[in-house]
C-alpha atoms as a PDB file:
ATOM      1  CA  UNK A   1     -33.983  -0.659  71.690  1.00  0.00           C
ATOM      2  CA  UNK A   2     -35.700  -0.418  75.400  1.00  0.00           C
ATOM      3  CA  UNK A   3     -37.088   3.180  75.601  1.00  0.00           C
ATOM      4  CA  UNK A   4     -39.224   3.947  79.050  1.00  0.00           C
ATOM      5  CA  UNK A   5     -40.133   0.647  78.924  1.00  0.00           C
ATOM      6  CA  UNK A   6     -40.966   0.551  75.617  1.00  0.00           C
ATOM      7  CA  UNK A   7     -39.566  -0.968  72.771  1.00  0.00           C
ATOM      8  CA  UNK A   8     -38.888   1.398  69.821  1.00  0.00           C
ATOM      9  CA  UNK A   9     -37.059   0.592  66.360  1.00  0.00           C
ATOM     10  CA  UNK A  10     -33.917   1.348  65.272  1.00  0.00           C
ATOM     11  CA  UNK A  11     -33.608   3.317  62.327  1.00  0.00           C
ATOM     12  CA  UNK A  12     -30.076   2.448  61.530  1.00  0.00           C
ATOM     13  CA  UNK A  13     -30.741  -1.201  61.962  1.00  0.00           C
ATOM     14  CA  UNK A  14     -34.013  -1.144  60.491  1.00  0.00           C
ATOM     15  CA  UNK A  15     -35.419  -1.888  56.981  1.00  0.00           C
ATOM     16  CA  UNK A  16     -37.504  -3.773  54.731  1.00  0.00           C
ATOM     17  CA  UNK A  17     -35.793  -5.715  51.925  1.00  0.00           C
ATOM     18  CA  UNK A  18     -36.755  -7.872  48.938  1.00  0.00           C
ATOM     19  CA  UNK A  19     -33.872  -9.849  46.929  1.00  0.00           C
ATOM     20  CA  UNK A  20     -35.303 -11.437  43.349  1.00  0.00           C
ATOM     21  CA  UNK A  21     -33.379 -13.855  40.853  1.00  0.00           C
ATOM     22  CA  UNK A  22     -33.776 -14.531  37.725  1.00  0.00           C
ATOM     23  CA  UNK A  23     -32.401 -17.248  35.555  1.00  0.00           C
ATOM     24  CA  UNK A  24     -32.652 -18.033  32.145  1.00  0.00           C
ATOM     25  CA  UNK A  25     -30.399 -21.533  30.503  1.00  0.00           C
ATOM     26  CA  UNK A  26     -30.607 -22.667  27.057  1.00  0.00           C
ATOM     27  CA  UNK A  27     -28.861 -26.123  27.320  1.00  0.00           C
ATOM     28  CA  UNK A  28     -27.686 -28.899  24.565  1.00  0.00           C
ATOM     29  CA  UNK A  29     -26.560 -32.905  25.829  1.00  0.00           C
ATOM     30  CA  UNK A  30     -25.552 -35.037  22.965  1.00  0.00           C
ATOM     31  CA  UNK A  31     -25.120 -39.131  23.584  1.00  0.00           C
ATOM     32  CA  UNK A  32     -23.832 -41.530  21.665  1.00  0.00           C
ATOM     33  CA  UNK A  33     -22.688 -44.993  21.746  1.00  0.00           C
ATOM     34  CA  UNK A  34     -20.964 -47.616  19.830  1.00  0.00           C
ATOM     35  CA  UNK A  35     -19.207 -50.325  21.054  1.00  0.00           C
ATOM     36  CA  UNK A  36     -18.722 -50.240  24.854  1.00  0.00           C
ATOM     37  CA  UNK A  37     -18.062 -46.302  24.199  1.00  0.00           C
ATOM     38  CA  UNK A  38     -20.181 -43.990  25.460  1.00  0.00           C
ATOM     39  CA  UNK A  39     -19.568 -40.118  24.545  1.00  0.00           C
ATOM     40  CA  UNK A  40     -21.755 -37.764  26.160  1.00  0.00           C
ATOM     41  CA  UNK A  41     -20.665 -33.508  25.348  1.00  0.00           C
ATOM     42  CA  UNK A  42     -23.079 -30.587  26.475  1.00  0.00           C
ATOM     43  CA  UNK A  43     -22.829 -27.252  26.632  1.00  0.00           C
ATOM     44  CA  UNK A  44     -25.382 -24.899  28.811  1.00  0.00           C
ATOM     45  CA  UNK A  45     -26.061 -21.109  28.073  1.00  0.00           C
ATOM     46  CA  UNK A  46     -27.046 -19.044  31.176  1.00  0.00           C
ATOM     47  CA  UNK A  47     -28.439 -15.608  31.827  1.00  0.00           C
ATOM     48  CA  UNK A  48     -28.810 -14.826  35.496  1.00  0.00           C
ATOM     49  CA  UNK A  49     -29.753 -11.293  37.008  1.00  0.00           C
ATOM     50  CA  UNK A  50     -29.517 -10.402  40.615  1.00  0.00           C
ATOM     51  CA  UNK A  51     -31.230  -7.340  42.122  1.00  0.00           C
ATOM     52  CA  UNK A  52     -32.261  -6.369  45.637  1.00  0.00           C
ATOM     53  CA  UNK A  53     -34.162  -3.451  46.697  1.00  0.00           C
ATOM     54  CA  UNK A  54     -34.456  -1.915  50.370  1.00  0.00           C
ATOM     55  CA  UNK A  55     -36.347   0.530  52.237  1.00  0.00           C
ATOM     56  CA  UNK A  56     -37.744   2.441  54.749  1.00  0.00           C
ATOM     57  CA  UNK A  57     -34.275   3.096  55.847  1.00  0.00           C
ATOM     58  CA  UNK A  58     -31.916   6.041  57.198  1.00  0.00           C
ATOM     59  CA  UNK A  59     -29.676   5.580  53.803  1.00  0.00           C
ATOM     60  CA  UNK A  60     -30.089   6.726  50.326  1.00  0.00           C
ATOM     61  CA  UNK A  61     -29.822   3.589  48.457  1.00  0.00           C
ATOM     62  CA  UNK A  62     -30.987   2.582  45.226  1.00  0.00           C
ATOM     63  CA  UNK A  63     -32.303  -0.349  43.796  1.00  0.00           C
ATOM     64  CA  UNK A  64     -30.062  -2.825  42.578  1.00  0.00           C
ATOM     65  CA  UNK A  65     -29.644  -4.884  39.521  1.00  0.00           C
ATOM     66  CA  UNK A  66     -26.668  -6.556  37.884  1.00  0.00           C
ATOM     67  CA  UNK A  67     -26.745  -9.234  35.048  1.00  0.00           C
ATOM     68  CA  UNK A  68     -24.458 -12.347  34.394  1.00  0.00           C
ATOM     69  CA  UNK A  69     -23.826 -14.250  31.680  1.00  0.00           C
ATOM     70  CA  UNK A  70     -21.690 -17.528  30.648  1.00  0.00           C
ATOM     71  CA  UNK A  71     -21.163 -20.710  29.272  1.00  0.00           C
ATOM     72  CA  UNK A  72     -20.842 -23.986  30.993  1.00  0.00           C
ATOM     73  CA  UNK A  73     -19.103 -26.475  28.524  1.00  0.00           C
ATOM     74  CA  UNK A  74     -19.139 -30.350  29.611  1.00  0.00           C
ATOM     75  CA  UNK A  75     -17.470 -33.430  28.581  1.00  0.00           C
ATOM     76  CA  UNK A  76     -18.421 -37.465  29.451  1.00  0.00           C
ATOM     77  CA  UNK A  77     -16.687 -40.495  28.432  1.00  0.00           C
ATOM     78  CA  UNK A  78     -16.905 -43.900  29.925  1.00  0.00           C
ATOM     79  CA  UNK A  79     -16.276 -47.125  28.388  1.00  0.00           C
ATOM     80  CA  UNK A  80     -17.856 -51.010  29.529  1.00  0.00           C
ATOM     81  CA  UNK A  81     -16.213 -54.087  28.964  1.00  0.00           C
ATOM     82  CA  UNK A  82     -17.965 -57.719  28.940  1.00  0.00           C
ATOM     83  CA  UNK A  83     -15.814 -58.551  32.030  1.00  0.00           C
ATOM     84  CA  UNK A  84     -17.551 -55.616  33.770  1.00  0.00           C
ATOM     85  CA  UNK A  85     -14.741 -53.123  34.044  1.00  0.00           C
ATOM     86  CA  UNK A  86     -15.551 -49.833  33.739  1.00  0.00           C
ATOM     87  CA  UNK A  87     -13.404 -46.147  32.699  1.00  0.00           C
ATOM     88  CA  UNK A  88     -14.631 -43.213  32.613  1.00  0.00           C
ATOM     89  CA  UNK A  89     -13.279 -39.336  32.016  1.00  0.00           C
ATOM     90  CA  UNK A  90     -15.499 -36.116  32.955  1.00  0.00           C
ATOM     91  CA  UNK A  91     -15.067 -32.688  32.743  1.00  0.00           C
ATOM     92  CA  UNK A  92     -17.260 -30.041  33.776  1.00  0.00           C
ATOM     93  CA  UNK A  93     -17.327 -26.345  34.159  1.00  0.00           C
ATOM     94  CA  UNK A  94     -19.423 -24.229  36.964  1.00  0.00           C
ATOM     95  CA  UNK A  95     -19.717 -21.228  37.383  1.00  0.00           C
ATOM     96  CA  UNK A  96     -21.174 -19.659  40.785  1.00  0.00           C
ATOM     97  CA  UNK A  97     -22.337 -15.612  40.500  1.00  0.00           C
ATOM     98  CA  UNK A  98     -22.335 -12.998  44.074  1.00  0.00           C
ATOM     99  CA  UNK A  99     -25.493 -12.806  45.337  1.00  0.00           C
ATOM    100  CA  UNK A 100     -27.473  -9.659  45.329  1.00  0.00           C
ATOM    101  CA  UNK A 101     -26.775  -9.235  49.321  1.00  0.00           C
ATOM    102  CA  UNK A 102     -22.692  -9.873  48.296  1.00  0.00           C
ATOM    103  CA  UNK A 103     -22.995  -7.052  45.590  1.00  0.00           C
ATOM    104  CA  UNK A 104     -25.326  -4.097  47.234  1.00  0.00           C
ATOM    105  CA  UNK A 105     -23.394  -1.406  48.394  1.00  0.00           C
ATOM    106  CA  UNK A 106     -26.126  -1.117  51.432  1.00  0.00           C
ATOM    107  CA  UNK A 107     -24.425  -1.022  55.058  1.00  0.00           C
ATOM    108  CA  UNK A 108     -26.071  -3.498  57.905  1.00  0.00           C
ATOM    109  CA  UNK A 109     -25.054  -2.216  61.554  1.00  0.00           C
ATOM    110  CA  UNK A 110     -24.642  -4.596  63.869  1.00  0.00           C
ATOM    111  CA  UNK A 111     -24.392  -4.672  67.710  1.00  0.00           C
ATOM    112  CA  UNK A 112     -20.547  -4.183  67.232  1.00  0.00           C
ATOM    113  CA  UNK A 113     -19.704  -4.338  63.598  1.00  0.00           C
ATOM    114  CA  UNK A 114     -20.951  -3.418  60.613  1.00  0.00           C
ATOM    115  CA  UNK A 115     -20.891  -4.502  56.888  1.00  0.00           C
ATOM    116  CA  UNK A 116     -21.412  -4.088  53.070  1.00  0.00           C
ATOM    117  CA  UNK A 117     -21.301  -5.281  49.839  1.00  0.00           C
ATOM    118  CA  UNK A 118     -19.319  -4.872  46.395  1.00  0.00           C
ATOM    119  CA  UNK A 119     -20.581  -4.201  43.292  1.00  0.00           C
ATOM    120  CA  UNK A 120     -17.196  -5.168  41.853  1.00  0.00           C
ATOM    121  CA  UNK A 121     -17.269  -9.228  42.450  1.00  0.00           C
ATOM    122  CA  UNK A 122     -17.216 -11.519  39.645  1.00  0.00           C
ATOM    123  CA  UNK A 123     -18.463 -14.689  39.421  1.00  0.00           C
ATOM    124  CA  UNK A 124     -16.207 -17.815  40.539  1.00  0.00           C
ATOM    125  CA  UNK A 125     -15.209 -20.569  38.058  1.00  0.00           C
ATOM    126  CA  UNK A 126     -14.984 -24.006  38.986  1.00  0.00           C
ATOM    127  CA  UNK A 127     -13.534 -26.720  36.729  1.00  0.00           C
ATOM    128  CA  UNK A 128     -13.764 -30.369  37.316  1.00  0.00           C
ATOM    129  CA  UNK A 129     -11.869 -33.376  35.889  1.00  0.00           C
ATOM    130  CA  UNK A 130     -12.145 -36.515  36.711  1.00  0.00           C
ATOM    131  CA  UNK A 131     -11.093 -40.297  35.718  1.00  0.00           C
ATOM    132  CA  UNK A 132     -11.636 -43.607  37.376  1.00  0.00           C
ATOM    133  CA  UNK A 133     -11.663 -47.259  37.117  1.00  0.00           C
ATOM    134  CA  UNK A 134     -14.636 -49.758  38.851  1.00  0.00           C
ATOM    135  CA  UNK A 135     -14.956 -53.558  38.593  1.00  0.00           C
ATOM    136  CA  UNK A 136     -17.943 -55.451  39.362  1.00  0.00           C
ATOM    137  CA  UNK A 137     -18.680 -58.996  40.173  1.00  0.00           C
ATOM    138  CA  UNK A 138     -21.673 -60.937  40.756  1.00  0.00           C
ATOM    139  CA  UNK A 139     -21.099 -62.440  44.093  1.00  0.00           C
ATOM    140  CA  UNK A 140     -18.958 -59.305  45.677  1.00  0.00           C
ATOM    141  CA  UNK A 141     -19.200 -56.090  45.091  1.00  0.00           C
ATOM    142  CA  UNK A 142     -17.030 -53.866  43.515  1.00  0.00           C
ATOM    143  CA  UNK A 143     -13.380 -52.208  43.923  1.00  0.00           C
ATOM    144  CA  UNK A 144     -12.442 -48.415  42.485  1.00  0.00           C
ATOM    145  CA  UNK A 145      -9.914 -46.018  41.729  1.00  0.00           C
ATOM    146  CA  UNK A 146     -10.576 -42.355  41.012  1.00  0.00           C
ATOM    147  CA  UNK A 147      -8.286 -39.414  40.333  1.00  0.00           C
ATOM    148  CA  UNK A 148      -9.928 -36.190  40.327  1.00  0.00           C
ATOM    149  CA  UNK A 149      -8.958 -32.351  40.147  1.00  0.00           C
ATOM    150  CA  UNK A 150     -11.046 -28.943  41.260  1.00  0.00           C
ATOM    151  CA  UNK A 151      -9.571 -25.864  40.786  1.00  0.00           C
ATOM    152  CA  UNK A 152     -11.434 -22.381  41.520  1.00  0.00           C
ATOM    153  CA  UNK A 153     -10.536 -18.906  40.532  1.00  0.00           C
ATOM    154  CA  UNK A 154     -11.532 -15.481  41.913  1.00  0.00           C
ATOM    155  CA  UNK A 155     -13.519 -17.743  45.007  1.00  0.00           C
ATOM    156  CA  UNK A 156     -14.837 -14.770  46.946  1.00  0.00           C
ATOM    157  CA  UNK A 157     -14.302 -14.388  51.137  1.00  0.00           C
ATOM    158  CA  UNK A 158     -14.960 -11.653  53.621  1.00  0.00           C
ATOM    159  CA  UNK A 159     -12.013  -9.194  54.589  1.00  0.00           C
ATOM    160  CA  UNK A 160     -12.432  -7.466  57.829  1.00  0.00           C
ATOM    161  CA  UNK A 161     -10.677  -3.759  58.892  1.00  0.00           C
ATOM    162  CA  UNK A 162     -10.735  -4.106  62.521  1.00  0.00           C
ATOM    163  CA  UNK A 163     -10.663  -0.674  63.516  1.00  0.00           C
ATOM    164  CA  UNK A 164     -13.164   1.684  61.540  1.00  0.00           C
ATOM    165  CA  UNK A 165     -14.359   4.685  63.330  1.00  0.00           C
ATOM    166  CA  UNK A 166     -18.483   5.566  62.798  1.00  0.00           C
ATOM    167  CA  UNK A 167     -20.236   8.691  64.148  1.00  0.00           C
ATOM    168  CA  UNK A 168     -22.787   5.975  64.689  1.00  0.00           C
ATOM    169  CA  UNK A 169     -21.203   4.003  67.669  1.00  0.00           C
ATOM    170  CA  UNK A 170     -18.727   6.892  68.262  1.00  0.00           C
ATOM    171  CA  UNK A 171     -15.774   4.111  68.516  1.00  0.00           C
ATOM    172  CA  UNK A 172     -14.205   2.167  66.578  1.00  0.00           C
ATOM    173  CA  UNK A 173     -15.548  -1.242  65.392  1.00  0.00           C
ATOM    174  CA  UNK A 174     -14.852  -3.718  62.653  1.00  0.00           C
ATOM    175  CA  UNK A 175     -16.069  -2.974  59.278  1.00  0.00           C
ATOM    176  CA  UNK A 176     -16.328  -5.936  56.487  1.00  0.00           C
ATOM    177  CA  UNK A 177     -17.088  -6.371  52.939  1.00  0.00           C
ATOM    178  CA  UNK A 178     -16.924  -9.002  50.365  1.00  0.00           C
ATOM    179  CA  UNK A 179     -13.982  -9.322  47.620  1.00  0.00           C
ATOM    180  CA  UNK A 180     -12.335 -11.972  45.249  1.00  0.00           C
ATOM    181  CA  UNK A 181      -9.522 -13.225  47.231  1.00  0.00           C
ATOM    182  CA  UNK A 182      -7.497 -15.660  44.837  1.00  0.00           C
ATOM    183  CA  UNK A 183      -7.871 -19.239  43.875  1.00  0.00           C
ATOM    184  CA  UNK A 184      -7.848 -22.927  45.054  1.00  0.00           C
ATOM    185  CA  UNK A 185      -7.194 -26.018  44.345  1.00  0.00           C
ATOM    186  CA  UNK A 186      -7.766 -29.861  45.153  1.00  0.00           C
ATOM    187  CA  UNK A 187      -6.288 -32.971  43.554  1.00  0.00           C
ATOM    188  CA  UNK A 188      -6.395 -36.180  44.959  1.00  0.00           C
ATOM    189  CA  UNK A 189      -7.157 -39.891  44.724  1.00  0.00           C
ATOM    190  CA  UNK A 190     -10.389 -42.459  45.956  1.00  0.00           C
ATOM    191  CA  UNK A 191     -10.477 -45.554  46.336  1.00  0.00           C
ATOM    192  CA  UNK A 192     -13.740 -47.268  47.449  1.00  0.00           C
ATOM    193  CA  UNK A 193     -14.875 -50.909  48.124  1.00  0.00           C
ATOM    194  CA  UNK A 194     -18.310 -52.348  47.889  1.00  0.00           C
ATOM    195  CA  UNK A 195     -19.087 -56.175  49.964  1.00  0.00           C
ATOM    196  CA  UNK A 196     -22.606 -56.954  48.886  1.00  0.00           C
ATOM    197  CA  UNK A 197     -22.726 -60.724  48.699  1.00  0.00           C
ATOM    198  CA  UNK A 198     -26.337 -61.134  49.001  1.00  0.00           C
ATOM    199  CA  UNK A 199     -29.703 -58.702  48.986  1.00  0.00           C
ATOM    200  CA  UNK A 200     -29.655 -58.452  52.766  1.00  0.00           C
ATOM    201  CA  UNK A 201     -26.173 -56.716  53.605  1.00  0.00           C
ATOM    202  CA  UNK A 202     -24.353 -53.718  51.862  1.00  0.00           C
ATOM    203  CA  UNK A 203     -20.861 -52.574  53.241  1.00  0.00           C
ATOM    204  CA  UNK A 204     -18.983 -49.280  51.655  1.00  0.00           C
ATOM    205  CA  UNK A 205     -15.562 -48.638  52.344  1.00  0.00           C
ATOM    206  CA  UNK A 206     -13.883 -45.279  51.324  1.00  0.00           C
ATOM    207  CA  UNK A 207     -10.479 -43.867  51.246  1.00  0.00           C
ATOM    208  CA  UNK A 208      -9.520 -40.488  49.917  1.00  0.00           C
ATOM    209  CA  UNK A 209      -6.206 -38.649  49.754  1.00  0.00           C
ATOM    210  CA  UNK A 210      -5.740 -34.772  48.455  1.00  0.00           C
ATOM    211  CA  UNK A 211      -3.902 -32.246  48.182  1.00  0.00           C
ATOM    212  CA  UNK A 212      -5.200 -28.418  48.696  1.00  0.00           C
ATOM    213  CA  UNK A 213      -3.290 -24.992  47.174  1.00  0.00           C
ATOM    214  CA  UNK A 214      -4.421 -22.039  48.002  1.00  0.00           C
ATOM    215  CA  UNK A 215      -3.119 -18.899  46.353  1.00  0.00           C
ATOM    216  CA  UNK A 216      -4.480 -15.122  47.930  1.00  0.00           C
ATOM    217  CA  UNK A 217      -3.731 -11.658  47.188  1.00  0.00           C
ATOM    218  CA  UNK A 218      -3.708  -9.785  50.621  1.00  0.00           C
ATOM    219  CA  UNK A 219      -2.825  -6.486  51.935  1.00  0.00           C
ATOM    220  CA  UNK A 220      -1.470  -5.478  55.160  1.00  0.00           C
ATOM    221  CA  UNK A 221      -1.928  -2.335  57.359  1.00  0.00           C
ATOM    222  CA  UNK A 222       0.008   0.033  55.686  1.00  0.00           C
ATOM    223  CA  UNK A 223      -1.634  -1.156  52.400  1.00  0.00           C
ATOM    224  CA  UNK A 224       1.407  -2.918  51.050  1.00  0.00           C
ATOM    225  CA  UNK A 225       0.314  -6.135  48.615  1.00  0.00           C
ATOM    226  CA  UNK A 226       1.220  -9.458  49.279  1.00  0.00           C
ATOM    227  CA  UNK A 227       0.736 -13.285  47.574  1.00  0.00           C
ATOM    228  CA  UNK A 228       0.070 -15.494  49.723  1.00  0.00           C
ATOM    229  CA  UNK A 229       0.640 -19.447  49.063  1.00  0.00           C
ATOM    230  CA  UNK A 230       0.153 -22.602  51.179  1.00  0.00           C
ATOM    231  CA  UNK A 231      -0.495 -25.711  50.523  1.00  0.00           C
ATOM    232  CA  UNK A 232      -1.183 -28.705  52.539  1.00  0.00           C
ATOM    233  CA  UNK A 233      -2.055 -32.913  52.251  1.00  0.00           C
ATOM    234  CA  UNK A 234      -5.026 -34.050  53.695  1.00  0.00           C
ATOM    235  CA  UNK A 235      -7.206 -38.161  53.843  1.00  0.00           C
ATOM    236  CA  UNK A 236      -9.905 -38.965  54.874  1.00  0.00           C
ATOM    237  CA  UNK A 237     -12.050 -42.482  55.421  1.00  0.00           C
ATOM    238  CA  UNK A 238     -15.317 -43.404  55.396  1.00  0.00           C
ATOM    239  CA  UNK A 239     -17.536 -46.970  55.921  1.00  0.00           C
ATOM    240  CA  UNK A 240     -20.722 -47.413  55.721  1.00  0.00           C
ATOM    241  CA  UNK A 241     -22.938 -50.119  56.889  1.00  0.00           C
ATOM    242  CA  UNK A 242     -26.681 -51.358  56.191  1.00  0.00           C
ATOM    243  CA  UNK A 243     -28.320 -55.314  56.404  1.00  0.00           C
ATOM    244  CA  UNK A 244     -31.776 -56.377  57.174  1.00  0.00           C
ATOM    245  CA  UNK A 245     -32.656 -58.798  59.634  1.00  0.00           C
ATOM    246  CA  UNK A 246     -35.651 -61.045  59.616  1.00  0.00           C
ATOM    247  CA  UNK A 247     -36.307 -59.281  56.637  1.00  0.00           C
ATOM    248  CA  UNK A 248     -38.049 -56.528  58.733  1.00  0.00           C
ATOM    249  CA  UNK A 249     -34.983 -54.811  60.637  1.00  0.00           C
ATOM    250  CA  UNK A 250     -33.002 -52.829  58.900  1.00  0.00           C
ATOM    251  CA  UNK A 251     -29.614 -51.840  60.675  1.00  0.00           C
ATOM    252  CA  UNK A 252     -27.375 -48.978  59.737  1.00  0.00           C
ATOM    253  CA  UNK A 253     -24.261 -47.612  60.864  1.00  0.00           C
ATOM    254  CA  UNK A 254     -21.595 -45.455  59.131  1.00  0.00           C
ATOM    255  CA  UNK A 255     -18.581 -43.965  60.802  1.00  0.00           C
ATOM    256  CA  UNK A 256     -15.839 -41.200  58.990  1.00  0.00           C
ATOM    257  CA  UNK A 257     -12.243 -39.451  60.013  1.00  0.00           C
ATOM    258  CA  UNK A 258     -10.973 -35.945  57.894  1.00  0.00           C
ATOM    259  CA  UNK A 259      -7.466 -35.202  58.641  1.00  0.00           C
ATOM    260  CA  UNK A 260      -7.010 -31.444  59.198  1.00  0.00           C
ATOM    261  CA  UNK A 261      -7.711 -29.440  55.998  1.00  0.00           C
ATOM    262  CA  UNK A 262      -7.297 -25.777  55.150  1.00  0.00           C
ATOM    263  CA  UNK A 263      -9.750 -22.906  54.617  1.00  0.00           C
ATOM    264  CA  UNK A 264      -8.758 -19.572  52.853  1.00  0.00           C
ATOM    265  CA  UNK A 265      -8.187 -17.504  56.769  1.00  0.00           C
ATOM    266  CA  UNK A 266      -8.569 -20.787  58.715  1.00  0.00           C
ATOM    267  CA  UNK A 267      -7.247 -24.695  59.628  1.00  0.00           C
ATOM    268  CA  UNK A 268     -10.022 -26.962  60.167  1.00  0.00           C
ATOM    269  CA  UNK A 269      -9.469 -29.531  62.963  1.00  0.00           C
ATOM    270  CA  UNK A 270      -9.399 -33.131  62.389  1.00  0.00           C
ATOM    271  CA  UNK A 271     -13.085 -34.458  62.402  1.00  0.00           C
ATOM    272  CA  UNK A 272     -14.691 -37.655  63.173  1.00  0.00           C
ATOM    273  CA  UNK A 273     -17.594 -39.308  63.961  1.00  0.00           C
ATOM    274  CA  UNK A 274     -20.302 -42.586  64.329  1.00  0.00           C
ATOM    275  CA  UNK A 275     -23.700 -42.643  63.484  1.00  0.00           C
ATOM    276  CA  UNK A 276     -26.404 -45.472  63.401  1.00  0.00           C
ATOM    277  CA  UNK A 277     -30.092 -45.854  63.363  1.00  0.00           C
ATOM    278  CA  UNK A 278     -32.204 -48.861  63.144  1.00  0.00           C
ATOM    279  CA  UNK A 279     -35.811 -48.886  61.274  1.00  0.00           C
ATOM    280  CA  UNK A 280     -38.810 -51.607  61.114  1.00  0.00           C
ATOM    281  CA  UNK A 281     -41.618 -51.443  59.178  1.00  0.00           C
ATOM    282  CA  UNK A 282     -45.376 -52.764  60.243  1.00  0.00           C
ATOM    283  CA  UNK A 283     -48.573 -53.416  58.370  1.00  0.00           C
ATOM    284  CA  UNK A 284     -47.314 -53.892  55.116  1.00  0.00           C
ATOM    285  CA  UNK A 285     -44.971 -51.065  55.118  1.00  0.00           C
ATOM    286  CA  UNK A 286     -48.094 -48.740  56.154  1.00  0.00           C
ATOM    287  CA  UNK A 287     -46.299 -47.644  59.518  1.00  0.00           C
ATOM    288  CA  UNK A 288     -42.589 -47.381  60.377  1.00  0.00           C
ATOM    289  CA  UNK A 289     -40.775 -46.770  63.792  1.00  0.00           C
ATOM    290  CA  UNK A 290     -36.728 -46.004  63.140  1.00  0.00           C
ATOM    291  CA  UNK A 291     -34.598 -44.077  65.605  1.00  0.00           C
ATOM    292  CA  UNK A 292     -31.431 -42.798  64.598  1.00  0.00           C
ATOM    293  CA  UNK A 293     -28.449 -41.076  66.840  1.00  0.00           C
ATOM    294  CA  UNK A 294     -25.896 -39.089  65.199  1.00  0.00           C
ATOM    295  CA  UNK A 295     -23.114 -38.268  66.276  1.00  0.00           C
ATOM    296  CA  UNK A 296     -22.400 -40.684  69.014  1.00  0.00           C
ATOM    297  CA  UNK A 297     -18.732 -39.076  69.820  1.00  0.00           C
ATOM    298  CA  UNK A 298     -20.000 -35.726  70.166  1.00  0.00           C
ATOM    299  CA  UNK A 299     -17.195 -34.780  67.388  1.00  0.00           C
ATOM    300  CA  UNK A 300     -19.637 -32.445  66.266  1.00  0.00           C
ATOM    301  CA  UNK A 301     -18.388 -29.373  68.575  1.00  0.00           C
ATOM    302  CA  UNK A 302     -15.039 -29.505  67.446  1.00  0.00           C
ATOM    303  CA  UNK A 303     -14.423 -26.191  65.223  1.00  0.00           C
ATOM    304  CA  UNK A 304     -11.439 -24.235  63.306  1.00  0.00           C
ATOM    305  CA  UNK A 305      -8.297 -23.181  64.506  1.00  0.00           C
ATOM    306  CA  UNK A 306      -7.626 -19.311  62.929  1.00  0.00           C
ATOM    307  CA  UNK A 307      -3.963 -19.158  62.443  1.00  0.00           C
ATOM    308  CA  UNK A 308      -4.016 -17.224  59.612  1.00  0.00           C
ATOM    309  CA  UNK A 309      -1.225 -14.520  59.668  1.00  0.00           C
ATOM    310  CA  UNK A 310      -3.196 -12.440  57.511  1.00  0.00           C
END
């Protein structure tokens, strides 16, 4: 803050902090094949601990330190024929823990808000399946079909109180804080298309279709509970571009379009946008010039729509 012309610190706003991690994984991947099989199970043991420490600050906090631990199972199967089809079949388990920022119970004042953490998050699970088809040939490319499913439990979002009174700012200002707010889903389908007749041009063609669930507990003003559900189809495309010229230039250009998709408090807009670039290389490959512009629609800017009635 500006004090007769001075500047002078703000002991409610300031502090020194230091956040650590630790992670410990004991791991096991077995492979085998026979035939055109190939089987491929792991399974990964993790410890991870967490802890933050602050001070010279106004509060009395405490140094904190939580551990985690878990087991991330995994599962890969894929098959080859001589005719150069291939399957394969994955599953995999993650698992992402609260940070130690997410978990202190330390408040952070803000011009017009403030903010803490929760102690009481738990981690949140993510599993993966997967299965899909791709055929090669020599002379064009390759065509493929994918299903897939990702489902996530106890994902973890911000819930805002709008009006909280503090003898600090002597009004009322929002106060927010960290909780698990339900679970999500996405299952869809890819296709994708790869033209590469010869060493000098590559084109990628993508096409993906989904559908998102999202399930969350929420609680009104007069504290009364309430499951929420929505769900809601989305696509999406994508092409990329690349050849060489002269066999110096390269070219590249890729250009994409996402439907509108859904967010746990938000609807994101439909996106799209072009990018390209071109790149030559000098002096046996001992200097290169490229320039690249991104973004030539200026799609960029375009941002989420809250209608969220909660």
């Amino acid at each position: 803050t500006l004090s007769n012309g001075e500047y002078v610190n703000d002991a409610w706003r300031t502090y020194n902090t230091r956040a650590y991690e630790w992670e410990n994984e004991a791991f096991i991947t077995l492979q085998h094949k026979f035939g055109g099989f190939t089987v491929k199970p792991g399974i990964r043991f993790c410890h991870e601990m967490t802890g933050i420490k602050y001070s010279e600050t106004n509060q009395d906090v405490q140094d904190f330190t939580k551990h985690f631990f878990n087991v991330r199972p995994s599962m890969h199967l894929s098959y080859r024929t001589k005719s150069m089809h291939n399957f394969k079949l994955n599953y995999t388990r993650r698992i992402s823990n609260p940070s130690s920022s997410q978990l202190s119970r330390f408040y952070e004042f803000y011009e017009e808000s403030f903010s803490q953490g929760n102690p009481e998050l738990i981690p949140v699970f993510t599993n993966s399946f997967e299965i899909g088809w791709t055929k090669y040939w020599n002379s064009f490319g390759s065509i493929g079909l994918s299903g897939y499913y990702r489902g996530k439990s106890n994902e973890i979002n911000q819930i805002m109180v709008t009006q909280t009174y503090l003898p600090l700012y002597d009004y009322e200002v929002p106060f927010s804080y960290p909780v698990n707010v339900g679970k999500s889903s996405n299952a869809g389908a890819e296709f994708n298309m790869m033209y590469r007749p010869n060493a000098m041009l590559n084109l990628r063609f993508y096409a993906n279709v989904y559908n998102s669930t999202i399930n969350t507990d929420y609680y009104d003003l007069l504290n009364k509970h309430h499951e929420v559900h929505s769900d809601m189809w989305s696509y999406s495309f994508r092409l990329n571009f690349w050849t060489k010229l002269w066999n110096k230039l390269e070219i590249h250009a890729s250009a994409r379009y996402n439907s509108p998709t859904q967010g746990l408090y938000s609807t994101r807009k439909a996106r799209y946008g072009v990018d390209c670039g071109l790149r030559a290389d000098f002096f046996d490959k001992k200097m290169s010039i490229f320039v690249n512009a991104q973004d030539l629609l200026n799609s960029a800017s375009w941002g989420q729509t809250n209608e969220s009635p909660y």
